[in-house]
C-alpha atoms as a PDB file:
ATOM      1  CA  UNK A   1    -134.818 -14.639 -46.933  1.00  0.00           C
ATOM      2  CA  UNK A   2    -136.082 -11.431 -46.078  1.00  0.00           C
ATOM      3  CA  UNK A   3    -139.545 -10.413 -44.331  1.00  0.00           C
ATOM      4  CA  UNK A   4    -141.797  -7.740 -44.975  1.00  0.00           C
ATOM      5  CA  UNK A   5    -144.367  -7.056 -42.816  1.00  0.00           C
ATOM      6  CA  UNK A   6    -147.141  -4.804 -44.140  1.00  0.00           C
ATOM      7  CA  UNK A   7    -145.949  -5.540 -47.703  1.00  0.00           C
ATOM      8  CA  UNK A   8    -149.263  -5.452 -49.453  1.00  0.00           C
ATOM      9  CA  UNK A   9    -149.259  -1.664 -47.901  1.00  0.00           C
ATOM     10  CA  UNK A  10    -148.239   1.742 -49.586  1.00  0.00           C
ATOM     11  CA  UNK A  11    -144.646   1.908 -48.943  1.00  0.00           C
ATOM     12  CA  UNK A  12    -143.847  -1.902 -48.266  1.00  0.00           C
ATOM     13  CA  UNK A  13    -145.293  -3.054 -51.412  1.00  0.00           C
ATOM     14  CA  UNK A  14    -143.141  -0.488 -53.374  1.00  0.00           C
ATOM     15  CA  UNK A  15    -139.809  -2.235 -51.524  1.00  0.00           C
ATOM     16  CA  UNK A  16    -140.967  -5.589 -52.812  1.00  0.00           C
ATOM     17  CA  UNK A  17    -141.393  -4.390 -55.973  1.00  0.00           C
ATOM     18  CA  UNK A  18    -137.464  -2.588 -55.416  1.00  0.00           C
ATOM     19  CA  UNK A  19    -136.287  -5.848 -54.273  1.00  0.00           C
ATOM     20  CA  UNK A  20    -138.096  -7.679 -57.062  1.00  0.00           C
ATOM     21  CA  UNK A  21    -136.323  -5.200 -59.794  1.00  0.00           C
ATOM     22  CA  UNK A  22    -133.287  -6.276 -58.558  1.00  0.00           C
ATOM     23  CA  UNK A  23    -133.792  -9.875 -58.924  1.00  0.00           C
ATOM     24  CA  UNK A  24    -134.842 -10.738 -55.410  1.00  0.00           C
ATOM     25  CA  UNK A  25    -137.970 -13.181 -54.595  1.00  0.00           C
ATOM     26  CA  UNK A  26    -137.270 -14.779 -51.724  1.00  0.00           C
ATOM     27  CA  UNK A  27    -139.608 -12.862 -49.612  1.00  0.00           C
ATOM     28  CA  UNK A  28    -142.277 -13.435 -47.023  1.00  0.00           C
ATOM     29  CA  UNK A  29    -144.556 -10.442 -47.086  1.00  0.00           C
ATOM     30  CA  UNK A  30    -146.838 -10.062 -43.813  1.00  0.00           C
ATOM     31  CA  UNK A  31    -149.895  -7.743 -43.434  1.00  0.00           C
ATOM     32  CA  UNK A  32    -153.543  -7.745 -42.411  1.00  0.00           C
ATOM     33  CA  UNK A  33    -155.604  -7.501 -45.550  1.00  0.00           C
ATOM     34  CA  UNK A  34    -159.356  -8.984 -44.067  1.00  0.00           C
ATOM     35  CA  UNK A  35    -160.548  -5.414 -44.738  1.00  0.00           C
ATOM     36  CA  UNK A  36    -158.762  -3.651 -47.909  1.00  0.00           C
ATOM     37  CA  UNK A  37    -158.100  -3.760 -50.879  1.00  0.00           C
ATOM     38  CA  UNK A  38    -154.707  -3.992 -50.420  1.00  0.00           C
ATOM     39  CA  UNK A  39    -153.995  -7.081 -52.213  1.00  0.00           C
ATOM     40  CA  UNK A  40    -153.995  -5.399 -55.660  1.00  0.00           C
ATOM     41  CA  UNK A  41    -150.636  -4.090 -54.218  1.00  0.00           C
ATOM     42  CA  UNK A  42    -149.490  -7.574 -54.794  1.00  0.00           C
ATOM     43  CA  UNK A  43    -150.782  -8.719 -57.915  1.00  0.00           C
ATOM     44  CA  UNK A  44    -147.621  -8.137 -59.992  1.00  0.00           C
ATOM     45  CA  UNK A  45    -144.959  -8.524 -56.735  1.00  0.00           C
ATOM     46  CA  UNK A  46    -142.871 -12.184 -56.854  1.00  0.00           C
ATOM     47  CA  UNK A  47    -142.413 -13.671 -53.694  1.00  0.00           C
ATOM     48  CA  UNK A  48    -142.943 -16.811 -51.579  1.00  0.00           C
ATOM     49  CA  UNK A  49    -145.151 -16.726 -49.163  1.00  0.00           C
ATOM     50  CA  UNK A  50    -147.794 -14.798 -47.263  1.00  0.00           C
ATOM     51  CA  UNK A  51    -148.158 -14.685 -43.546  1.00  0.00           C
ATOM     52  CA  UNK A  52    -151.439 -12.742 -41.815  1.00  0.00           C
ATOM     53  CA  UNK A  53    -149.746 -10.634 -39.299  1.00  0.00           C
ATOM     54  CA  UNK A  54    -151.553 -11.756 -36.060  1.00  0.00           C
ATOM     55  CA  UNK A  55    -150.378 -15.240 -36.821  1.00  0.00           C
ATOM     56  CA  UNK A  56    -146.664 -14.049 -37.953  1.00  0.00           C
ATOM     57  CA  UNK A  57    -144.903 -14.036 -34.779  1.00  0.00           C
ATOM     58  CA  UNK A  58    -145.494 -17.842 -34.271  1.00  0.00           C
ATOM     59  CA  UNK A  59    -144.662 -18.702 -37.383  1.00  0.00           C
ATOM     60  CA  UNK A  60    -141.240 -16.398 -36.834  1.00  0.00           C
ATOM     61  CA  UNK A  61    -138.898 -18.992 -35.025  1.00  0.00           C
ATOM     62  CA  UNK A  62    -140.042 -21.853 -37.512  1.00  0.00           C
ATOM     63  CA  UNK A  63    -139.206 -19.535 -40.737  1.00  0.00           C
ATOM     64  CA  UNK A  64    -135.376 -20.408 -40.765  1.00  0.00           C
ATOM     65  CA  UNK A  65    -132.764 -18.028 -41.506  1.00  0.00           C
ATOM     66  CA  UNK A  66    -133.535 -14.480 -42.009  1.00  0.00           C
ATOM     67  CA  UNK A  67    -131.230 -12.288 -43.652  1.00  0.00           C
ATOM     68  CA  UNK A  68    -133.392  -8.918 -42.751  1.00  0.00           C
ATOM     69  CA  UNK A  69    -136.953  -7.587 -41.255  1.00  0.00           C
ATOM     70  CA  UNK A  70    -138.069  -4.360 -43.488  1.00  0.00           C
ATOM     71  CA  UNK A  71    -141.347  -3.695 -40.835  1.00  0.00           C
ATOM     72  CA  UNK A  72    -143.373  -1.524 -42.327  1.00  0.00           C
ATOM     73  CA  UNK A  73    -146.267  -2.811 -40.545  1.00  0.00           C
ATOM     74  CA  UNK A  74    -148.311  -0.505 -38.233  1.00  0.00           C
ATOM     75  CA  UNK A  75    -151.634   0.943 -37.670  1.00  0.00           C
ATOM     76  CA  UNK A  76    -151.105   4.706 -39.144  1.00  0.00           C
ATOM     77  CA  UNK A  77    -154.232   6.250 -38.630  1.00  0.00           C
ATOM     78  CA  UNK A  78    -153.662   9.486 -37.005  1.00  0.00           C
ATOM     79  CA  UNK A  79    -157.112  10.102 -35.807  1.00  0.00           C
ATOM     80  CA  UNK A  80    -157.372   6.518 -34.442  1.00  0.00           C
ATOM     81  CA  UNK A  81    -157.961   7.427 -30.253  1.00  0.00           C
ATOM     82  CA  UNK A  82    -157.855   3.761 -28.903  1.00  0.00           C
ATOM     83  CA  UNK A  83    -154.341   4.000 -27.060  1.00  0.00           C
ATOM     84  CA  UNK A  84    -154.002   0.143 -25.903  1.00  0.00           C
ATOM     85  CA  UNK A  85    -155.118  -0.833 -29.744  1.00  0.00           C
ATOM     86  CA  UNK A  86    -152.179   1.761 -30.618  1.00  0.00           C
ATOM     87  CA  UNK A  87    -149.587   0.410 -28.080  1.00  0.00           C
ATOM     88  CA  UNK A  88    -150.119  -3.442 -29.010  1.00  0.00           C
ATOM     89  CA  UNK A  89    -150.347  -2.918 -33.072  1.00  0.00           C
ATOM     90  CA  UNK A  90    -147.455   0.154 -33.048  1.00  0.00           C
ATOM     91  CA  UNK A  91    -144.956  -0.715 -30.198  1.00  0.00           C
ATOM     92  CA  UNK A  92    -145.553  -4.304 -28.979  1.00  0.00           C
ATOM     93  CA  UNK A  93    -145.598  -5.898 -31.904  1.00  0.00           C
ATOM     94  CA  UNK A  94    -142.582  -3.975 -32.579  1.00  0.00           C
ATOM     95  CA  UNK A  95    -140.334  -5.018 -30.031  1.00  0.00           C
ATOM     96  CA  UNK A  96    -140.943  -8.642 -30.524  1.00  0.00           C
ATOM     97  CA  UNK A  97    -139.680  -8.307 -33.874  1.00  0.00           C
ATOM     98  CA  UNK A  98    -136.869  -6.099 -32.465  1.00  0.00           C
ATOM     99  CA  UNK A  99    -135.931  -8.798 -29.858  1.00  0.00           C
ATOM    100  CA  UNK A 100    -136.050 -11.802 -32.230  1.00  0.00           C
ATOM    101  CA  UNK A 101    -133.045  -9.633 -34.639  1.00  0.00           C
ATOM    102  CA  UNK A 102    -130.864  -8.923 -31.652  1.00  0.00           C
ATOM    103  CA  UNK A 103    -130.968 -12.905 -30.823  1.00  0.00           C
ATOM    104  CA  UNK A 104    -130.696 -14.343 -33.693  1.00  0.00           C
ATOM    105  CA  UNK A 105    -128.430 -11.396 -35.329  1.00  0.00           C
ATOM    106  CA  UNK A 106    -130.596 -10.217 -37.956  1.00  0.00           C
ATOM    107  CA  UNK A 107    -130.703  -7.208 -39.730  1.00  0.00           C
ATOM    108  CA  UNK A 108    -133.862  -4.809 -39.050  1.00  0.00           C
ATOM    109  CA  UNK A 109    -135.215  -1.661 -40.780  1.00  0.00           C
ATOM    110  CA  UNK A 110    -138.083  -0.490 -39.408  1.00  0.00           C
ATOM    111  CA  UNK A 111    -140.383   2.516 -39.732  1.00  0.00           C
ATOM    112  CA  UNK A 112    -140.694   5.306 -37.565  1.00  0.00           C
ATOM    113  CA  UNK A 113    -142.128   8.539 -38.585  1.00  0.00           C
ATOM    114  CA  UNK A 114    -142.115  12.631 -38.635  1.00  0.00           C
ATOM    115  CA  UNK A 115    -145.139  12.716 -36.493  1.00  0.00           C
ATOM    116  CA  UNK A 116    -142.908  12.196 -33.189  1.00  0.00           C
ATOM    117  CA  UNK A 117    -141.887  15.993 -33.554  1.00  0.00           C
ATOM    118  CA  UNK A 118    -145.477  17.157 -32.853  1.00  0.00           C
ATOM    119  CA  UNK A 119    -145.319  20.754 -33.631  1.00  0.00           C
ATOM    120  CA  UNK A 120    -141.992  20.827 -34.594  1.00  0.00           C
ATOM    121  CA  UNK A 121    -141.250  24.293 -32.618  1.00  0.00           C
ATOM    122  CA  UNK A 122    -137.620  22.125 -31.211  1.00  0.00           C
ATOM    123  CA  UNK A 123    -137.164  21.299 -34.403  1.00  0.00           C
ATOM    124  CA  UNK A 124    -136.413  18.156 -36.645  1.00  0.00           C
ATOM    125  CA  UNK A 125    -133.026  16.913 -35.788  1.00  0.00           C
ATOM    126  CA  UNK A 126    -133.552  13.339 -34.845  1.00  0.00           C
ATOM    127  CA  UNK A 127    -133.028  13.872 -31.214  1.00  0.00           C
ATOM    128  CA  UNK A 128    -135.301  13.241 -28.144  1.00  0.00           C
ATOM    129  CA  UNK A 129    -135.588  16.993 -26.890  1.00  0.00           C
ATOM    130  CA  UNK A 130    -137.341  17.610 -30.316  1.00  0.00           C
ATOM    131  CA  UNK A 131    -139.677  15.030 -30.031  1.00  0.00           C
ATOM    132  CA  UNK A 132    -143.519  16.201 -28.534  1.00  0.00           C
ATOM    133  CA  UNK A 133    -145.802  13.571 -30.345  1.00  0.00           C
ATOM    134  CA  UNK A 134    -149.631  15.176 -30.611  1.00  0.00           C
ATOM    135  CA  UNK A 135    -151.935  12.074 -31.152  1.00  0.00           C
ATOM    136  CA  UNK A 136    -151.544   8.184 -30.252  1.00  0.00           C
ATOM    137  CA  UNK A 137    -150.564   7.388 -33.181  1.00  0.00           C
ATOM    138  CA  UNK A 138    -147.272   9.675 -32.828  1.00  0.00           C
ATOM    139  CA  UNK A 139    -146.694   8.516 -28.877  1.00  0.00           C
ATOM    140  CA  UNK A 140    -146.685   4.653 -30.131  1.00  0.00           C
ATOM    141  CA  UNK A 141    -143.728   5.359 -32.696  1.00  0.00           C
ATOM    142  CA  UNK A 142    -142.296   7.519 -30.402  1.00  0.00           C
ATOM    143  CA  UNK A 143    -141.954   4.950 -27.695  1.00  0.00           C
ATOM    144  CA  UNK A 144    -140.447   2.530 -29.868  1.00  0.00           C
ATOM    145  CA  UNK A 145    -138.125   4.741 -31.064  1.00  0.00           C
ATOM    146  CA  UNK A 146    -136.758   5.225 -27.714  1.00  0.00           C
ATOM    147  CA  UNK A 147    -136.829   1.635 -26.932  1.00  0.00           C
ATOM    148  CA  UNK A 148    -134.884   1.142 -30.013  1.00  0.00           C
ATOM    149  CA  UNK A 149    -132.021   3.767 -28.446  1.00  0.00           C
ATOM    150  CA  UNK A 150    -131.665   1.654 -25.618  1.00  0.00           C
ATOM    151  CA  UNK A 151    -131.282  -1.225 -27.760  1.00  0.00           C
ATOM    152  CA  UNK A 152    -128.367   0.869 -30.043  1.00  0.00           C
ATOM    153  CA  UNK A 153    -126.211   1.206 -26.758  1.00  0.00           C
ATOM    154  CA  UNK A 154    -125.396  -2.550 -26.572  1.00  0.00           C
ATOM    155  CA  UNK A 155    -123.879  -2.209 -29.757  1.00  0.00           C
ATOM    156  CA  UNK A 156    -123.328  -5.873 -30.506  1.00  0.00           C
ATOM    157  CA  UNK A 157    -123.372  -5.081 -34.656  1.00  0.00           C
ATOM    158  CA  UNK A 158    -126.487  -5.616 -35.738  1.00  0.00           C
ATOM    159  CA  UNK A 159    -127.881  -3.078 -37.712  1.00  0.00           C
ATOM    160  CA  UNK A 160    -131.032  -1.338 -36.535  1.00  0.00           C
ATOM    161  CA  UNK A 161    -132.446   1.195 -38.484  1.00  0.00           C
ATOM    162  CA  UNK A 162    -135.499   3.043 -38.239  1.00  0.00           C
ATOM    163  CA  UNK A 163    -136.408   5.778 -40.688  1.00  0.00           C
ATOM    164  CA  UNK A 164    -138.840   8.651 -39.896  1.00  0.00           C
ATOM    165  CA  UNK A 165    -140.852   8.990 -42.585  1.00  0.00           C
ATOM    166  CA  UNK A 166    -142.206  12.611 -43.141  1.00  0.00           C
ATOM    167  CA  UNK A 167    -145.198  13.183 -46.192  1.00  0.00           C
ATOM    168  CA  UNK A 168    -144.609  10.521 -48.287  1.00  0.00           C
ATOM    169  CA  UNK A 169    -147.327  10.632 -51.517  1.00  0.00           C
ATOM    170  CA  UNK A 170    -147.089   8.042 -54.180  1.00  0.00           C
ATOM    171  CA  UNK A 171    -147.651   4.769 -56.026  1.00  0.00           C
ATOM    172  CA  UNK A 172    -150.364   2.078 -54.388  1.00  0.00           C
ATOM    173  CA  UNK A 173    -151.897   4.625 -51.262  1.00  0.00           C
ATOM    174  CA  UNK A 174    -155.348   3.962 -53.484  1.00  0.00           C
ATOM    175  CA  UNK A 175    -156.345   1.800 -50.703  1.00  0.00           C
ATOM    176  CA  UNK A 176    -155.738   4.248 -47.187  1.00  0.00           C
ATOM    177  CA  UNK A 177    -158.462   6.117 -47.613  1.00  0.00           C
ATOM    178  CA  UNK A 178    -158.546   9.291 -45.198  1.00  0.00           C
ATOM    179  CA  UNK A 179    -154.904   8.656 -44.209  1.00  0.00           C
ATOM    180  CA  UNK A 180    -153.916   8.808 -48.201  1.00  0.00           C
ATOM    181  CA  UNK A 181    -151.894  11.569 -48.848  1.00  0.00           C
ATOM    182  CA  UNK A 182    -152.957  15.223 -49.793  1.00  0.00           C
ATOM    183  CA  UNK A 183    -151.774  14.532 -53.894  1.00  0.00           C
ATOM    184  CA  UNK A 184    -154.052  11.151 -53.605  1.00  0.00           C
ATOM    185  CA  UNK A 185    -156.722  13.079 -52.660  1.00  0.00           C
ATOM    186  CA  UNK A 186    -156.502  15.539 -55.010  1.00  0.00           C
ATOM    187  CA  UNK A 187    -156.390  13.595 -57.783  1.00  0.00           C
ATOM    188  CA  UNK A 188    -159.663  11.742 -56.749  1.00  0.00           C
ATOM    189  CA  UNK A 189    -160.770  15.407 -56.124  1.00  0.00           C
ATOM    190  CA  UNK A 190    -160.266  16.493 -60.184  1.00  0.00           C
ATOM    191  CA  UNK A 191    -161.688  13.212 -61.673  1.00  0.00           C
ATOM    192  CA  UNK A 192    -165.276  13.953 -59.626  1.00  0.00           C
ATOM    193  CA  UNK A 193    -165.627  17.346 -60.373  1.00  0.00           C
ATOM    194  CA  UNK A 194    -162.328  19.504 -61.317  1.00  0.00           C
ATOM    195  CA  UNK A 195    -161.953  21.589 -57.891  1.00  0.00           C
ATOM    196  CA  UNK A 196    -159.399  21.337 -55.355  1.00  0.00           C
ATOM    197  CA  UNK A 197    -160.699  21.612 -51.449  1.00  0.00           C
ATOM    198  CA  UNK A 198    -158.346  23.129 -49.170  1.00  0.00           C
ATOM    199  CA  UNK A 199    -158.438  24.027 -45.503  1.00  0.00           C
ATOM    200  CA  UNK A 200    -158.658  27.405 -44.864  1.00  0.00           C
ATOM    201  CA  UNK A 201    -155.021  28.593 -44.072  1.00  0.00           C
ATOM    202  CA  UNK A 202    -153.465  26.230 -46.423  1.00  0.00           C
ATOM    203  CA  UNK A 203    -150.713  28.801 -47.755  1.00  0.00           C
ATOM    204  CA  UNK A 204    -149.689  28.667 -44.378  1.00  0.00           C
ATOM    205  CA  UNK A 205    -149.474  24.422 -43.909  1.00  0.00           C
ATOM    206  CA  UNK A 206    -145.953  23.663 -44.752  1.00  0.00           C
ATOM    207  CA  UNK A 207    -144.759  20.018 -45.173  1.00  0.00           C
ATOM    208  CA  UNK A 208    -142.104  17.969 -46.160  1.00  0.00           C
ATOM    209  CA  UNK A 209    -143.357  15.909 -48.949  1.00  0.00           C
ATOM    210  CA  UNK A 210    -141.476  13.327 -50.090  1.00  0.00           C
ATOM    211  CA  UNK A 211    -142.340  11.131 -52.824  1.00  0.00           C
ATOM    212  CA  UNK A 212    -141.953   7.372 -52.437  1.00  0.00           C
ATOM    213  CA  UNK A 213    -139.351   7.065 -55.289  1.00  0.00           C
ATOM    214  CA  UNK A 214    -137.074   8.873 -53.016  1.00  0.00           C
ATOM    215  CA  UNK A 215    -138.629   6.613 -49.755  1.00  0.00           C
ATOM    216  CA  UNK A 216    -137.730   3.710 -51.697  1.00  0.00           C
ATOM    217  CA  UNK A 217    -134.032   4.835 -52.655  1.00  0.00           C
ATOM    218  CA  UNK A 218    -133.651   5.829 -48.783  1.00  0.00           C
ATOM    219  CA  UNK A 219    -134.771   2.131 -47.919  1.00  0.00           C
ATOM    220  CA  UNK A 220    -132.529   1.024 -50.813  1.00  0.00           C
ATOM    221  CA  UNK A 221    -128.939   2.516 -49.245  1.00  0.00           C
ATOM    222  CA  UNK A 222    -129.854   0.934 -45.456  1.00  0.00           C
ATOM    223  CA  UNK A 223    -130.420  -2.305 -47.134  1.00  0.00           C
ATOM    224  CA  UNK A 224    -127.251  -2.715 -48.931  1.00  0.00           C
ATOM    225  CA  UNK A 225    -125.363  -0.417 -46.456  1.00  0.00           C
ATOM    226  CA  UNK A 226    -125.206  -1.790 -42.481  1.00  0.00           C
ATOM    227  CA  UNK A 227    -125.559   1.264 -40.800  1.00  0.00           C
ATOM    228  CA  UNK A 228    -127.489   1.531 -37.228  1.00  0.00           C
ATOM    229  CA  UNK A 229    -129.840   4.575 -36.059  1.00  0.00           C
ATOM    230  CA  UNK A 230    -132.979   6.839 -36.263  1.00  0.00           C
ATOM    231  CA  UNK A 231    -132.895   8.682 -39.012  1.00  0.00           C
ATOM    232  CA  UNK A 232    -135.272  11.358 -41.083  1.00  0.00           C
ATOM    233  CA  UNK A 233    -136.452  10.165 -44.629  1.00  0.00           C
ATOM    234  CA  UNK A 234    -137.220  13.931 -46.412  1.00  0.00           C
ATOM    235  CA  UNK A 235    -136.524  16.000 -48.476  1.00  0.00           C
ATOM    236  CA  UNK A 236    -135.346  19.055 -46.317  1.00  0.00           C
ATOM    237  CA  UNK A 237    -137.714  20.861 -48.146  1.00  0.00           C
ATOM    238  CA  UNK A 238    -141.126  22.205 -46.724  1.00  0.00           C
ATOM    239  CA  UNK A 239    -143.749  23.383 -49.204  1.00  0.00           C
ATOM    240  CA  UNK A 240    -147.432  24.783 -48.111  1.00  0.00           C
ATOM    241  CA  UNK A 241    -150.486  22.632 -49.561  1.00  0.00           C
ATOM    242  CA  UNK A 242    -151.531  25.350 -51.592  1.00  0.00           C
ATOM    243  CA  UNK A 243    -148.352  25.228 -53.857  1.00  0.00           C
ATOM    244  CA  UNK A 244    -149.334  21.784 -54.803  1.00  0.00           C
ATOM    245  CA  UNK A 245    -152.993  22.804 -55.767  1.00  0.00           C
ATOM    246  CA  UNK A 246    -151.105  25.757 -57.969  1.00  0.00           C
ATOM    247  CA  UNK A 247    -148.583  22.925 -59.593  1.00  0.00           C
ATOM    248  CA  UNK A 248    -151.770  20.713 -59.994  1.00  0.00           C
ATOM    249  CA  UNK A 249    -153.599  23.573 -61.260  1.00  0.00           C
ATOM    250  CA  UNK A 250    -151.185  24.283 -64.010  1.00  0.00           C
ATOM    251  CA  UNK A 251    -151.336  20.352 -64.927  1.00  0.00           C
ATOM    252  CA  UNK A 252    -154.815  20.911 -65.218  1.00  0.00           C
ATOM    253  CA  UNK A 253    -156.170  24.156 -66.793  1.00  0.00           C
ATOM    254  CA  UNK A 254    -159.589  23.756 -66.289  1.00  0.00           C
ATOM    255  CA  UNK A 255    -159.329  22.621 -61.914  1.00  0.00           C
ATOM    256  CA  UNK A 256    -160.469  25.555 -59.327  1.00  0.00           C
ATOM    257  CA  UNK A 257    -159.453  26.208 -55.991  1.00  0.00           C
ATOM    258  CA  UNK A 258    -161.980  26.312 -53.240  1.00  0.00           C
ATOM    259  CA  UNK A 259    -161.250  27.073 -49.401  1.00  0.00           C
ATOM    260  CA  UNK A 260    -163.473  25.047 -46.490  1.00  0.00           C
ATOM    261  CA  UNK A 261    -163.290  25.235 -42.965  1.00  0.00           C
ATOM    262  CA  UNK A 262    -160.012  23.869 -40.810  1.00  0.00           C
ATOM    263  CA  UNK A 263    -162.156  20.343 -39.150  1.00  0.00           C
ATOM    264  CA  UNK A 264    -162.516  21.467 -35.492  1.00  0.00           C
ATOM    265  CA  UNK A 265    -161.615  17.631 -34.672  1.00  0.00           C
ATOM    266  CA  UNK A 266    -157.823  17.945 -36.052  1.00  0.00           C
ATOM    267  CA  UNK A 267    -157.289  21.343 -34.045  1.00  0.00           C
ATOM    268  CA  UNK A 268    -154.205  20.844 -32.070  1.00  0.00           C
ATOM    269  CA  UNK A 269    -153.599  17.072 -33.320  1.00  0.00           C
ATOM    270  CA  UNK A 270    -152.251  18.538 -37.085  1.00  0.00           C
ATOM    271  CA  UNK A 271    -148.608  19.043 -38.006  1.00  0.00           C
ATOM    272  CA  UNK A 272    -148.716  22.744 -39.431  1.00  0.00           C
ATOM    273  CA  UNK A 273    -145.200  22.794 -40.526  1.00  0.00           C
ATOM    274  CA  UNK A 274    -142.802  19.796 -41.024  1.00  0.00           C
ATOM    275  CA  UNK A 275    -139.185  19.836 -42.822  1.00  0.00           C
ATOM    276  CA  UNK A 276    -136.392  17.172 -42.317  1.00  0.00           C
ATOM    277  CA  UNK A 277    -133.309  18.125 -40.919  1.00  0.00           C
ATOM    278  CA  UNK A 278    -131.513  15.347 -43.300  1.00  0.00           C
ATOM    279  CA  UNK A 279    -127.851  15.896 -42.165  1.00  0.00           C
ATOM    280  CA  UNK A 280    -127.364  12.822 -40.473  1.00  0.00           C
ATOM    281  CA  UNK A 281    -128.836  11.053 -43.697  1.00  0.00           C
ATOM    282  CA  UNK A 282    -125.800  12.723 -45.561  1.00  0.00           C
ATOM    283  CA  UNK A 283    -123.371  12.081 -42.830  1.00  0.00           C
ATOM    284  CA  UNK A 284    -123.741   8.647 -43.468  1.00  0.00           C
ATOM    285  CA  UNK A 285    -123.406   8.135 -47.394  1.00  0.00           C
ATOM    286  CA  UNK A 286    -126.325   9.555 -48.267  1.00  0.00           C
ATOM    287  CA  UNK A 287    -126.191  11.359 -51.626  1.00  0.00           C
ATOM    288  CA  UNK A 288    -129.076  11.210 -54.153  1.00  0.00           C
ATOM    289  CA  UNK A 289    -130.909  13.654 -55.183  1.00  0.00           C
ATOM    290  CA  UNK A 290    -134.497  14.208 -54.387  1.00  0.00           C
ATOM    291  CA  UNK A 291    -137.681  14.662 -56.847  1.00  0.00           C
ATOM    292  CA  UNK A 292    -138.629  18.192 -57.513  1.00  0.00           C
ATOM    293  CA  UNK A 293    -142.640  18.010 -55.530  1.00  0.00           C
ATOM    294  CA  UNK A 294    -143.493  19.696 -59.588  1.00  0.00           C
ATOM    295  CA  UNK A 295    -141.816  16.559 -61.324  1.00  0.00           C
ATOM    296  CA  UNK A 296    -142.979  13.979 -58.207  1.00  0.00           C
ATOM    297  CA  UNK A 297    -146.688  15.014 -58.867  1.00  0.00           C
ATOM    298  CA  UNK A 298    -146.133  14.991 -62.490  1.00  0.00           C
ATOM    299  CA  UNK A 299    -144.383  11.295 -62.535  1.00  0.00           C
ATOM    300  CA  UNK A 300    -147.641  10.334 -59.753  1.00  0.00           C
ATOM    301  CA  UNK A 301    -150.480  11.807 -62.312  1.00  0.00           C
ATOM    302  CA  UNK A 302    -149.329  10.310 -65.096  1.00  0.00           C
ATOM    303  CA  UNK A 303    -149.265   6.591 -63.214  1.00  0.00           C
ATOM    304  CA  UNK A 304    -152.859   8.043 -62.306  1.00  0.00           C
ATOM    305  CA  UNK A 305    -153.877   7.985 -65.962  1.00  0.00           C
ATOM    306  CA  UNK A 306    -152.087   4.763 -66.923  1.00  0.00           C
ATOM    307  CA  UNK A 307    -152.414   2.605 -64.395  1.00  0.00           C
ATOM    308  CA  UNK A 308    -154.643   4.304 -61.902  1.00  0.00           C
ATOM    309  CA  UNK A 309    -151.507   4.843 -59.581  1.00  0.00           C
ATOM    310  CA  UNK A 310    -150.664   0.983 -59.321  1.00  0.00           C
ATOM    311  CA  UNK A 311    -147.154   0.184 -60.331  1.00  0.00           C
END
């Protein structure tokens, strides 16, 4: 059996449907869907049962054996400002999953993310001197991250992996809203009215984006591969926001390119520049290549127009 908490979400729903393409059902997704539409993430996934997440972790020591925990599961909301909300969704909740796979010796992948290197001015090497998180959202994955290295030094065997997941843009986001990812929104952005908004300064905004075909391949190799450790899940390649309104705008002949003001609320809570250091990704088996961002936002659009971006 394997468990997937926030499986009716953006990336956990496309592991389902990875585990599903390779012939495996017996899953227990968990999430929190009273106030999404996240369910249409699930309307095509196999699997065997569905647990809400505030009533998961009683139902955990009656489940039986469990092979792995893929937790996806958090509140991601960058802008979201109530800390103890944060701590108990992000890093409590966390642990106690963390604790039940060190007793009863199961396997846990988990998700971290790029956000814990703030600025990024140490760098993106998945060490703790780099780290400088610059919202609550960052500080709560942070934490567990570190809690997780303490937990790596018993090394008893079990594999514990937590991936930090820089931009990642694809298939079933249609439901996050503000926190979907810059692509998302500016696909929603041509259907209304054919102009791309960008933040003043954009040229100069330089992320990793990584699309979730290449997430799910990452997830892929630390399921069938029982390694232990934090590492980044990029591309190694940064790229400014303004190159993807140019790819989009060559997709798209008739789409224009407007400039607004930089939102005085995000000042000095945004990542300006983000690329993955992914050497210790390669150092462990690693190989695949990654999506072009052209041919990731051309595979995404065209999803858009068949399927409105649901698998």
């Amino acid at each position: 059996m394997i468990i997937v908490t926030g499986g009716a979400g953006f990336i956990g729903s496309n592991i389902i449907n990875l585990l599903n393409r390779q012939g495996i059902n017996e899953i227990i997704v968990v999430d929190n869907i009273s106030s999404s539409n996240k369910y249409l993430n699930l309307s095509k996934a196999a699997f065997v049962d569905y647990i809400d997440k505030i009533d998961f972790l009683s139902f955990l020591p009656k489940i039986g054996k469990i092979d792995m925990i893929i937790h996806q599961g958090a509140c991601s909301s960058t802008t979201e400002t109530d800390g103890n909300y944060m701590i108990r969704n992000n890093f409590e909740y966390s642990k106690e999953l963390l604790h039940y796979c060190l007793k009863n010796k199961t396997k846990f992948i988990y998700a971290s993310s790029a956000s814990v290197y703030g600025s990024g001015k140490k760098g993106f090497k998945e060490i703790k001197s780099n780290e400088a998180p610059l919202n609550v959202y960052a500080f709560s994955k942070f934490l567990f991250d570190n809690y997780v290295r303490q937990a790596l030094k018993r090394e008893d065997g079990i594999p514990i992996t937590g991936l930090r997941y820089f931009n990642v843009f694809g298939y079933q986001e249609n439901h996050k809203g503000a926190m979907a990812s810059v692509p998302y929104h500016f696909y929603q952005q041509i259907k209304e009215g054919n102009k791309l908004m960008l933040f003043e300064g954009s040229k100069d905004f330089l992320r990793d984006f990584i699309f979730i075909e290449d997430v799910v391949n990452v997830v892929n190799f630390f399921i069938n591969n029982d390694i232990s450790g934090i590492y980044n899940c990029g591309t190694g390649q940064a790229r400014s926001f303004l190159d993807i309104a140019n790819i989009i705008k060559r997709m798209y002949n008739d789409v224009a390119i407007e400039f607004i003001p930089f939102p005085s609320h995000l000042k000095g809570k945004y990542q300006e520049y983000t690329q993955a250091d992914i050497n210790s990704l390669k150092s462990v088996g690693y190989n695949k290549d990654f999506f072009s961002l052209e041919k990731s936002l051309e595979k995404y659009y065209n999803k858009f127009e068949e399927t409105n971006g649901y698998i």
